[in-house]
N, C-alpha and C. Protein backbone atom coordinates (compact mmCIF):
# COMPACT_ATOMS: atom_id res chain seq x y z
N UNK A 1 0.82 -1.18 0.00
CA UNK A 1 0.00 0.00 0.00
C UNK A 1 0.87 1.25 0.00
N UNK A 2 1.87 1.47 0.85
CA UNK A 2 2.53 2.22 0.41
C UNK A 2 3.32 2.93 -0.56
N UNK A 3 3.77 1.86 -1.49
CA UNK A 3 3.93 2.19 -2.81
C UNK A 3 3.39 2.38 -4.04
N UNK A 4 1.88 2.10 -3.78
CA UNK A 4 0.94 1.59 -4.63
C UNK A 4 0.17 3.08 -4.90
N UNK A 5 0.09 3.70 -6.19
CA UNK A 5 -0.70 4.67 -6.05
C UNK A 5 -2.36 4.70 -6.57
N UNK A 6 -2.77 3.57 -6.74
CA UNK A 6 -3.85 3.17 -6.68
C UNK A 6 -4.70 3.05 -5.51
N UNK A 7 -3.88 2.16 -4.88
CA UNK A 7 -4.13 2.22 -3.25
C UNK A 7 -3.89 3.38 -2.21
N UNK A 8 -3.05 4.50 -2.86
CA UNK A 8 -3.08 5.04 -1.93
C UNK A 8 -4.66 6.26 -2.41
N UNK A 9 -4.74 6.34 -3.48
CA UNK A 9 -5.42 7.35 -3.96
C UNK A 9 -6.76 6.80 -3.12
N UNK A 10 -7.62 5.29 -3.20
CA UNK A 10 -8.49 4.82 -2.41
C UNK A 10 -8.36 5.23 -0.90
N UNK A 11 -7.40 5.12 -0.34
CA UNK A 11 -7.39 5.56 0.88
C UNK A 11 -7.43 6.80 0.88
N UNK A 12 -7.62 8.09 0.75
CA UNK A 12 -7.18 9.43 0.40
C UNK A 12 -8.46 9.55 0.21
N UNK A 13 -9.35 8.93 -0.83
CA UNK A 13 -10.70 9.39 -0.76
C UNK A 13 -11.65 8.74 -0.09
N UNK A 14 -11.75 7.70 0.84
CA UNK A 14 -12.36 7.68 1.73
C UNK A 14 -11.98 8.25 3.05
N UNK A 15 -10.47 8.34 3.18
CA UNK A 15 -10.21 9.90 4.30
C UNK A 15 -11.05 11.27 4.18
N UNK A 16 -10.90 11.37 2.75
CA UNK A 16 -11.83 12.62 2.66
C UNK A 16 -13.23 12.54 3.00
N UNK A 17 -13.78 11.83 2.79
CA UNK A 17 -15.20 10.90 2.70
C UNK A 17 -15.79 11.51 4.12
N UNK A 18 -14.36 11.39 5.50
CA UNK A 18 -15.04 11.43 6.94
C UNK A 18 -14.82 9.86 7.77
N UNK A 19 -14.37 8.67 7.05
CA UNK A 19 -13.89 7.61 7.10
C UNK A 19 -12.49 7.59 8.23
N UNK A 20 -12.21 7.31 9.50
CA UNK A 20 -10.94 7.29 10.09
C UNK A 20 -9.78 6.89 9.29
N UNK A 21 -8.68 6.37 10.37
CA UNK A 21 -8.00 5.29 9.59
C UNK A 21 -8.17 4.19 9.89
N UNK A 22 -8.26 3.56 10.71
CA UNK A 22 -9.22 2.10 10.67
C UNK A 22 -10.02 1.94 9.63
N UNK A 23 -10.99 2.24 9.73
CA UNK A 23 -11.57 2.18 7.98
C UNK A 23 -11.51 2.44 7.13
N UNK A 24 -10.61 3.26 6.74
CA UNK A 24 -10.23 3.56 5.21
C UNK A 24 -8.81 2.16 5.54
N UNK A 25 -8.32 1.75 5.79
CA UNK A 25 -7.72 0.53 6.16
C UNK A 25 -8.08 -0.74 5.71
N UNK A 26 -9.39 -0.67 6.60
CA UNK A 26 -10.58 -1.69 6.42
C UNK A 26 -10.71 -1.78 5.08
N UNK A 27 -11.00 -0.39 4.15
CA UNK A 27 -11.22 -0.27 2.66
C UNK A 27 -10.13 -1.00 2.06
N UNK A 28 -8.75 -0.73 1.98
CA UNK A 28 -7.91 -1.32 1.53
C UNK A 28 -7.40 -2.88 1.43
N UNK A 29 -7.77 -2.91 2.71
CA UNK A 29 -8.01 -4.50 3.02
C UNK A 29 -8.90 -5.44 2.15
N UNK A 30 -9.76 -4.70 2.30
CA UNK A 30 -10.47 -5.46 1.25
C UNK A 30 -10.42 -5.99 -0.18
N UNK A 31 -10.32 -4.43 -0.82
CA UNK A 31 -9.70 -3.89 -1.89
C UNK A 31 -8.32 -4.72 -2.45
N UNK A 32 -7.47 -5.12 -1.32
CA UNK A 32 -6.58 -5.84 -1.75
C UNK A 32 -6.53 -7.73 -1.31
N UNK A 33 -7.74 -8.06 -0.99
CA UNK A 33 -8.20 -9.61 -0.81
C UNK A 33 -8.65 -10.13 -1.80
N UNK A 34 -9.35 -8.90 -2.96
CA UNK A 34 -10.50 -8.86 -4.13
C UNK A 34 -9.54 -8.72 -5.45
N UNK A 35 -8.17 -7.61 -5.36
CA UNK A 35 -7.02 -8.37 -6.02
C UNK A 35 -6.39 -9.46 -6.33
N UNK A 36 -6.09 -10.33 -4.75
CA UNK A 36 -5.57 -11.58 -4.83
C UNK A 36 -6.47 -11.99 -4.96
N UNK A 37 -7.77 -12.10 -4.95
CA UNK A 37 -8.76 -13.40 -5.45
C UNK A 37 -8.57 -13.13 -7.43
N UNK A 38 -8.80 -11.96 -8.02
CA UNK A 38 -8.66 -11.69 -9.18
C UNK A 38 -7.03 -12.25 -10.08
N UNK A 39 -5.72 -12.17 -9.03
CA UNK A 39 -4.79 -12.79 -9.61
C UNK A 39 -5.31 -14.14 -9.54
N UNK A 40 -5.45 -14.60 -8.61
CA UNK A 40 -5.69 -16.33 -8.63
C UNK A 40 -6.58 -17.04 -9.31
N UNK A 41 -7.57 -15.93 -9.32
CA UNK A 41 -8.65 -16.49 -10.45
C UNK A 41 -8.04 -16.57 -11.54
N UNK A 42 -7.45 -15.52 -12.25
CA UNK A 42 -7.59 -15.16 -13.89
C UNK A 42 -5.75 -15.73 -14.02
N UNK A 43 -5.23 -15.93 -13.36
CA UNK A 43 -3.74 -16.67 -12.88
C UNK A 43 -2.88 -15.35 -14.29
N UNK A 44 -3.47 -13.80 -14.59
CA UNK A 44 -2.65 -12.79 -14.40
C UNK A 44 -1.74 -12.03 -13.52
N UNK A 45 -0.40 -11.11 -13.92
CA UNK A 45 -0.31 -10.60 -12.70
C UNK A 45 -1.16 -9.65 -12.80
N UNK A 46 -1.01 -8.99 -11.22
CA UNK A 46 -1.69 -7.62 -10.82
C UNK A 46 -1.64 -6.42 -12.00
N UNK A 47 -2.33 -5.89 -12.82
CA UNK A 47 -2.28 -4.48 -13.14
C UNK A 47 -3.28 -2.99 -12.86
N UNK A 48 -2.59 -2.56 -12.66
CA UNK A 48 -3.66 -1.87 -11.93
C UNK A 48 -4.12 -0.45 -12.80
N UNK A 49 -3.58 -0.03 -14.14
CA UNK A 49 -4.20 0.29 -15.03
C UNK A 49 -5.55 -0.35 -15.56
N UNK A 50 -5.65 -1.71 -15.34
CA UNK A 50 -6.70 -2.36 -15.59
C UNK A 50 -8.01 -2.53 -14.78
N UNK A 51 -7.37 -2.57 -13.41
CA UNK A 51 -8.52 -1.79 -12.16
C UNK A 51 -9.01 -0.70 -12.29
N UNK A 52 -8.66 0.39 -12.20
CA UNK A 52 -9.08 1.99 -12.83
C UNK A 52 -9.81 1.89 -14.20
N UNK A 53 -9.69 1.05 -15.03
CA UNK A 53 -10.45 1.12 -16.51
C UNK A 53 -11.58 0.32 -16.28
N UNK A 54 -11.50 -0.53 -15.09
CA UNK A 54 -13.26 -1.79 -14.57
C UNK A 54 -13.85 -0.40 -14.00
N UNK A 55 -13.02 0.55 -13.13
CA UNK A 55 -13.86 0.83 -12.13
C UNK A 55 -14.69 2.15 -13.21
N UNK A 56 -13.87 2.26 -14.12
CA UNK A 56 -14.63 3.85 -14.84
C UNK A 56 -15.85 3.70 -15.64
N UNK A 57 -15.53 2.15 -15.88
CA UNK A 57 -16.36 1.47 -16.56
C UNK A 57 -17.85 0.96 -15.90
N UNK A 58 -17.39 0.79 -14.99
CA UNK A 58 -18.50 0.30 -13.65
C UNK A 58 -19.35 1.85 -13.36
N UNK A 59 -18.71 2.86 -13.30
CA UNK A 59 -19.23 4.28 -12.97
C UNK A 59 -20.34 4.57 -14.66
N UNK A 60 -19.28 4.41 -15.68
CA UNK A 60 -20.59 4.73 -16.87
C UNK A 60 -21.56 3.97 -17.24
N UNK A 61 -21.73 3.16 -16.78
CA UNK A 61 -22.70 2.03 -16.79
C UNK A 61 -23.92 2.38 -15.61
N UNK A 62 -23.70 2.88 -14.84
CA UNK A 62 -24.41 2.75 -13.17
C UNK A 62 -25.54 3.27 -14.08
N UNK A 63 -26.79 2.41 -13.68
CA UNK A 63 -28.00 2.93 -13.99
C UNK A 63 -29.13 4.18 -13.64
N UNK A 64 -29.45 4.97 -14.37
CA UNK A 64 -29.68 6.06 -13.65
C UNK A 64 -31.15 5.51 -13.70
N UNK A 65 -32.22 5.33 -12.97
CA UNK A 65 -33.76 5.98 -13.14
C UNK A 65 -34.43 6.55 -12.44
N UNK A 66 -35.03 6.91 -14.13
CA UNK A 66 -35.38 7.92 -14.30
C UNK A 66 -37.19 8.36 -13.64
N UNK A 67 -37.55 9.26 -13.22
CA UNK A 67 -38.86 8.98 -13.08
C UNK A 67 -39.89 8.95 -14.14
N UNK A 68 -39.70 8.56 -15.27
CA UNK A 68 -40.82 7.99 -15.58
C UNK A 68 -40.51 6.31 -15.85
N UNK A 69 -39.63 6.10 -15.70
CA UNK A 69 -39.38 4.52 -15.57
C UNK A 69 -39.72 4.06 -14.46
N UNK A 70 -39.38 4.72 -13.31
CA UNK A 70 -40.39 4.57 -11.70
C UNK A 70 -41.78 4.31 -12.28
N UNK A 71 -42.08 5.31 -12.84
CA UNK A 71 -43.88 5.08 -12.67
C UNK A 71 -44.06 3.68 -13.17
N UNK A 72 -43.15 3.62 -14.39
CA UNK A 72 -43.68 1.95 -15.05
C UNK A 72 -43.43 0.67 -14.47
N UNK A 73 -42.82 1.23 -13.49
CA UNK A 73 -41.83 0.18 -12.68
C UNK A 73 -42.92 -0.29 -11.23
N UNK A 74 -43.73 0.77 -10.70
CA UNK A 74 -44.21 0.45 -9.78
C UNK A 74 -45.69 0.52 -9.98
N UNK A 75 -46.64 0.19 -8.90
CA UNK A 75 -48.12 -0.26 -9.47
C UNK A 75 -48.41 0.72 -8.34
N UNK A 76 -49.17 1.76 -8.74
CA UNK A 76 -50.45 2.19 -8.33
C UNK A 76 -51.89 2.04 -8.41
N UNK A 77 -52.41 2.23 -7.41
CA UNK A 77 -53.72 1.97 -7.56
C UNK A 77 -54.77 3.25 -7.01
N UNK A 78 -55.80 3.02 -7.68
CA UNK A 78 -56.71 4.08 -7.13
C UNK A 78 -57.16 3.88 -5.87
N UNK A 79 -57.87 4.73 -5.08
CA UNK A 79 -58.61 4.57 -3.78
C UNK A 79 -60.26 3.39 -4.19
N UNK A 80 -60.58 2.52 -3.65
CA UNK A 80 -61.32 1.79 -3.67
C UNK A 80 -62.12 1.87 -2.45
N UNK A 81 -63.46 2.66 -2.55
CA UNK A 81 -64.00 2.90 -1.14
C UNK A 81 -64.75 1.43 -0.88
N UNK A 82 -65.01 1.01 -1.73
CA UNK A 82 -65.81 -0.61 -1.35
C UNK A 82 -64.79 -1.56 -1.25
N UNK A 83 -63.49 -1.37 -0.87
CA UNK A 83 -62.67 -2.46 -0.63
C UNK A 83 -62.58 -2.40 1.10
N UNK A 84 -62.75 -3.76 1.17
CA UNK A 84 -62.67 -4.18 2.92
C UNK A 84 -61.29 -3.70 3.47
N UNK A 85 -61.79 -2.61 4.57
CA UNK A 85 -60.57 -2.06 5.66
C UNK A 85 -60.51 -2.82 6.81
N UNK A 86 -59.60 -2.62 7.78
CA UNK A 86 -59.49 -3.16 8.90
C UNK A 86 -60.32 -2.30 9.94
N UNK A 87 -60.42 -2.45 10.95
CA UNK A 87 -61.14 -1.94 12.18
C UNK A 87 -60.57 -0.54 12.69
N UNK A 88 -59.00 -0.47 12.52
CA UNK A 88 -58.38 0.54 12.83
C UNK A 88 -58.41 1.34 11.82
N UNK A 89 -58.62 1.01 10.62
CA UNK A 89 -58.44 1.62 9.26
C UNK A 89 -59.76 2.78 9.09
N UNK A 90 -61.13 1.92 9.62
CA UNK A 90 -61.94 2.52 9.52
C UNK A 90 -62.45 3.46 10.69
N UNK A 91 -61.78 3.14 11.76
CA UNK A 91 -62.03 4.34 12.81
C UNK A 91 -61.02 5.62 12.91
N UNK A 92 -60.03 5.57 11.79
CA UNK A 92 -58.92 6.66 11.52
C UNK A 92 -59.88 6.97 10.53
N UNK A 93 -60.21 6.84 9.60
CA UNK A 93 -61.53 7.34 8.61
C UNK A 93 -62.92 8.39 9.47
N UNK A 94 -63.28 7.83 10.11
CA UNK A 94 -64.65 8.10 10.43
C UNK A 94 -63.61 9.45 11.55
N UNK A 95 -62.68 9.15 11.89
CA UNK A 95 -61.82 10.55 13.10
C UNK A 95 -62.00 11.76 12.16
N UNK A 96 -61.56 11.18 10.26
CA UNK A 96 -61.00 12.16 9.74
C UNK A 96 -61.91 13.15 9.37
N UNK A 97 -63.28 12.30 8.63
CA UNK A 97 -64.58 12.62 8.64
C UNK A 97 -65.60 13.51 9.47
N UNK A 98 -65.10 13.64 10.94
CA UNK A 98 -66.44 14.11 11.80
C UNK A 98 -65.42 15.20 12.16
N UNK A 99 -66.12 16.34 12.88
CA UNK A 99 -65.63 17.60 13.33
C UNK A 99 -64.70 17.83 13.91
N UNK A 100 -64.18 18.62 14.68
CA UNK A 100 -62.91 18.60 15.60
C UNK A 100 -63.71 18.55 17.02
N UNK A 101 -64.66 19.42 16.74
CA UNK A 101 -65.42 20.03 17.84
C UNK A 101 -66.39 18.89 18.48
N UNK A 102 -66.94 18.98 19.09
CA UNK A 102 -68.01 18.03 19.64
C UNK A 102 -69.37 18.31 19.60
N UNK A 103 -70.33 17.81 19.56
CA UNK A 103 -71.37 18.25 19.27
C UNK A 103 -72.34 19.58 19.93
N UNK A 104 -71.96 18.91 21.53
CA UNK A 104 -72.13 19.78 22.61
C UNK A 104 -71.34 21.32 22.10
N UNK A 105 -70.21 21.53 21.91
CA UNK A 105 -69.95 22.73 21.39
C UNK A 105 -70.69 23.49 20.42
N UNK A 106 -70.77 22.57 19.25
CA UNK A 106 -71.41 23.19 18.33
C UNK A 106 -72.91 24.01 18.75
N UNK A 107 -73.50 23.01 19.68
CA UNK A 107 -75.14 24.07 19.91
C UNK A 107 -74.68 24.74 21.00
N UNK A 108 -73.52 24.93 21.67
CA UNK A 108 -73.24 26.15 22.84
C UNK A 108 -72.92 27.22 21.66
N UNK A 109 -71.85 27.38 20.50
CA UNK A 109 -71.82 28.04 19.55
C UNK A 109 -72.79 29.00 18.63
N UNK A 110 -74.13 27.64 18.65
CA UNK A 110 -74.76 28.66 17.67
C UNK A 110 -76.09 28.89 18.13
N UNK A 111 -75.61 28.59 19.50
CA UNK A 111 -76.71 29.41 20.57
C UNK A 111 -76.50 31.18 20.80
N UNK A 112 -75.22 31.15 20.92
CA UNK A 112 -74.38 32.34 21.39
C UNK A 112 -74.45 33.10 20.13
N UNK A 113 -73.90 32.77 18.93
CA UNK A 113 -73.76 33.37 17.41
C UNK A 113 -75.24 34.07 17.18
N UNK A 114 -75.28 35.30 16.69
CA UNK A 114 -76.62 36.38 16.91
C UNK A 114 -76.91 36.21 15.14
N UNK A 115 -78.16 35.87 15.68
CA UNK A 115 -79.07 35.66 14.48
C UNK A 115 -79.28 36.74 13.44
C-alpha cells in the first residue's frame, strides 16, 4: 500500500469521505483480498491500469432511473371505497370525517352566534 498509487489514492478518498483510519484501512483490506482473489482467479499478474479502466467502466454504466421509468416500474392503484378495511383503518376514517369540535360545542356556539 505504500507504494501503490492506486491504493493510496483509495485511501485518500475515503479519508476525505469522513472515514478514520481504521476504515479507510478496512477499505484497503479489502480492496486488496478482491485483487488476490482476481490474480488467482484469472492466474494474471496484478495491473492496476486495468482496475481503474473496470472501475470507470463500472461508474458509466451505473444505472440512472429515471422517473418515468419509476412510474412503469411500480403499481399504483386508485382509492377503492368498497374495498374491505381493517377496524383501525376505519375508525382513523370516520376521526377524519367528523368535526374537531363536539357536538355539545357546536349548539353552545350557535346558541351564542346572533341571528
Amino acid at each position: 500500500m505504500l507504494h501503490d498509487e492506486h491504493l493510496k489514492n483509495i485511501y485518500h478518498r475515503h479519508r476525505s469521505k469522513g472515514k478514520n483510519h481504521k476504515q479507510a484501512i478496512g477499505v484497503i483490506m479489502h480492496k486488496m483480498l478482491r485483487m488476490i482473489w482476481g490474480v488467482l482467479t484469472s492466474t494474471q499478474p496484478y495491473n492496476a491500469t486495468t482496475d481503474k479502466n473496470n472501475q470507470t467502466k463500472k461508474l458509466n454504466n451505473s444505472p440512472t432511473i429515471k422517473k418515468e421509468e419509476l412510474k412503469t416500474k411500480r403499481r399504483y392503484q386508485a382509492l377503492d371505497t368498497d374495498a374491505p378495511i381493517s377496524n383501525i383503518q376505519s375508525k382513523k376514517r370516520k376521526a377524519q370525517s367528523e368535526p374537531q369540535v363536539s357536538s355539545a360545542e357546536q349548539v353552545r356556539d350557535h346558541q351564542i352566534a346572533p341571528v
